[in-house]
Each structure stands twice: as C-alpha cells, then as structure tokens.
Protein backbone atom coordinates (compact mmCIF):
# COMPACT_ATOMS: atom_id res chain seq x y z
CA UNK A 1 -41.03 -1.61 -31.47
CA UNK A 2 -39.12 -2.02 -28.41
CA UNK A 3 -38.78 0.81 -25.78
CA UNK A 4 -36.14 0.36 -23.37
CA UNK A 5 -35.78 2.37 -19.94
CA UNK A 6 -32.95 4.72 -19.84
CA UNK A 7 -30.31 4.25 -17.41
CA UNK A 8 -28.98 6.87 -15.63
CA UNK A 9 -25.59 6.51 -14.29
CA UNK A 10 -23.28 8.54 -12.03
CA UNK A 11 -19.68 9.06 -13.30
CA UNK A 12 -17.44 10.57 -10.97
CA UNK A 13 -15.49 13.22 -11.90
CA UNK A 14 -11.62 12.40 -13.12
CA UNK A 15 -9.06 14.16 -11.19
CA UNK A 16 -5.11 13.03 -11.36
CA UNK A 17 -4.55 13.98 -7.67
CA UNK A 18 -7.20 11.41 -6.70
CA UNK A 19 -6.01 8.04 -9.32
CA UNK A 20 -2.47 8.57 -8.14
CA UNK A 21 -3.17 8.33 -4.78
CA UNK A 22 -5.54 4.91 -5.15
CA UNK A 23 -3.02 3.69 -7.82
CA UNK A 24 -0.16 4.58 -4.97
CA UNK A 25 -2.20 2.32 -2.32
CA UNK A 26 -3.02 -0.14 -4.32
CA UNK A 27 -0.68 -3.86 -4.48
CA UNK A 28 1.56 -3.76 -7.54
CA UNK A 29 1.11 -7.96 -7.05
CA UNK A 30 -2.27 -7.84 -7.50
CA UNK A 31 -2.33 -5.98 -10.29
CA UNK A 32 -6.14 -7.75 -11.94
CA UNK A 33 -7.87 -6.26 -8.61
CA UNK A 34 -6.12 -2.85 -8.96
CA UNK A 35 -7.66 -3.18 -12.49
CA UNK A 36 -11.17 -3.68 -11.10
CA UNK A 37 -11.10 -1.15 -8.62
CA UNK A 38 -10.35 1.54 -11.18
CA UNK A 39 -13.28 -0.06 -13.15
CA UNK A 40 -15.84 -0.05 -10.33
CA UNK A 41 -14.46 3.79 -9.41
CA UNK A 42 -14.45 5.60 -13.17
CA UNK A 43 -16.84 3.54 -14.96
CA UNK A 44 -14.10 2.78 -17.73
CA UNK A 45 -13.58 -0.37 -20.06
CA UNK A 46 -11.51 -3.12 -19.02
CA UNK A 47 -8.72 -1.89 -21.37
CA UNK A 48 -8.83 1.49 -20.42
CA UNK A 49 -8.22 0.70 -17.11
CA UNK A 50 -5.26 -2.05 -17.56
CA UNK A 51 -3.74 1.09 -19.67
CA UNK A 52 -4.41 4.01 -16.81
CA UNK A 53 -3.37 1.09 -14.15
CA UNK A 54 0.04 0.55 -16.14
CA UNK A 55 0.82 4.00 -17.21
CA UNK A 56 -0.11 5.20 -13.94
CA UNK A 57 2.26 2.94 -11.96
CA UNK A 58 4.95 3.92 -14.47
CA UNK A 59 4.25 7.61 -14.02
CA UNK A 60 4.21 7.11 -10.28
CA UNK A 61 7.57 5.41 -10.89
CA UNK A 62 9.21 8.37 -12.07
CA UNK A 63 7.80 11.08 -10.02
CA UNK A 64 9.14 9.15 -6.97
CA UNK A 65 12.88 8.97 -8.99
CA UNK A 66 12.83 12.63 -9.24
CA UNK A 67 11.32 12.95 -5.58
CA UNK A 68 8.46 15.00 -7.09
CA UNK A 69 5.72 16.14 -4.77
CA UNK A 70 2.43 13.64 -5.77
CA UNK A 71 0.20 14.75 -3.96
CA UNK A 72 -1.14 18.43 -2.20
CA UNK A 73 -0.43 17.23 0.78
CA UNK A 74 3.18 16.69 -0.34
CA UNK A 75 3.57 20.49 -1.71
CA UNK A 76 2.46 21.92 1.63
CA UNK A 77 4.47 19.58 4.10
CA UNK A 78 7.74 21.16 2.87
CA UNK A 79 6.98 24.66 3.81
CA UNK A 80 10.57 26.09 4.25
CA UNK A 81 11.37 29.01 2.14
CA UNK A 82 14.14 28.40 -0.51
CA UNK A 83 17.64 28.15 0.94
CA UNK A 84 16.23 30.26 4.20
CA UNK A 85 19.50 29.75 6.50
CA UNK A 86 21.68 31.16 3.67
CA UNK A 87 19.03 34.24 3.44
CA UNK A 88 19.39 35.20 7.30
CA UNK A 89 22.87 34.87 7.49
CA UNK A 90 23.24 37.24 4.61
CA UNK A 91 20.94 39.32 5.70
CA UNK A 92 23.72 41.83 7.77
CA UNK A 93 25.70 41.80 5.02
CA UNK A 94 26.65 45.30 3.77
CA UNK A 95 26.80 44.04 0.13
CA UNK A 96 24.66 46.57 -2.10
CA UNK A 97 23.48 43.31 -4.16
C-alpha cells in the first residue's frame, strides 16, 4: 500500500472583471504565452485555457464594437446624467409634462 501526501493547492477565485482585463493586456501575437499565463493564474487545463483565451478575445471583440463599458472603472468614468443639457434647458419650461 502506497500513501501519498496530499497536496494542497490555492485556486484563486474566478471573476470576469479580472480575465478581461489580463486577456485585454495581453499580445493577441503571442497568443501560446497568453495561454500560459491564464494557466499559471486559474490553475486550468491547457484546453480550457486556449478556449477562455479565444472566446475571451472574441467577447472582448464585441464589447469594444458596441463600445460597452468592460470594466468598473469604465461604468464610473462616464458619470454624466442621461441627456443632462436637454434636462436643464427644459427645466423653465411651463409644459405640465
């Protein structure tokens, strides 16, 4: 009988904010060491990563089409309220709508 030692080993947690943003930094030419860095980071399988690497540069491809916020940081830089010059220039209007 063989008794092995266990292993214990820390996975971070998986959050979509934080593979965009390494995906987004990360050179689109080099796409094998993108690979390994999201191998080294989530502790995945070498296919699992070439998939999340792929998918995720295609997903980052269309959120940028539609000019999508990525990122928190995004949301909160545009903090202008919706069409506010239109809403103070109406604002003396005697209209009861």
């Amino acid at each position: 009988m063989i008794l092995r030692e266990a292993k214990q080993v820390y996975v971070p947690s998986v959050h979509l904010e934080d593979i965009m943003s390494k995906l987004e930094v990360l050179d689109r030419d080099m796409k094998i060491n993108a690979i390994k860095a999201i191998r080294s980071t989530y502790h995945i399988g070498l296919k699992d990563a070439k998939d999340l690497v792929e998918q995720g540069w295609a997903f980052l491809d269309f959120v940028k089409k539609i000019d999508f916020p990525i990122t928190e940081e995004d949301i909160q830089a545009d903090t202008r309220v919706f069409n506010e010059d239109a809403y103070y220039e109406d604002q003396h209007d005697d209209l009861p709508w």
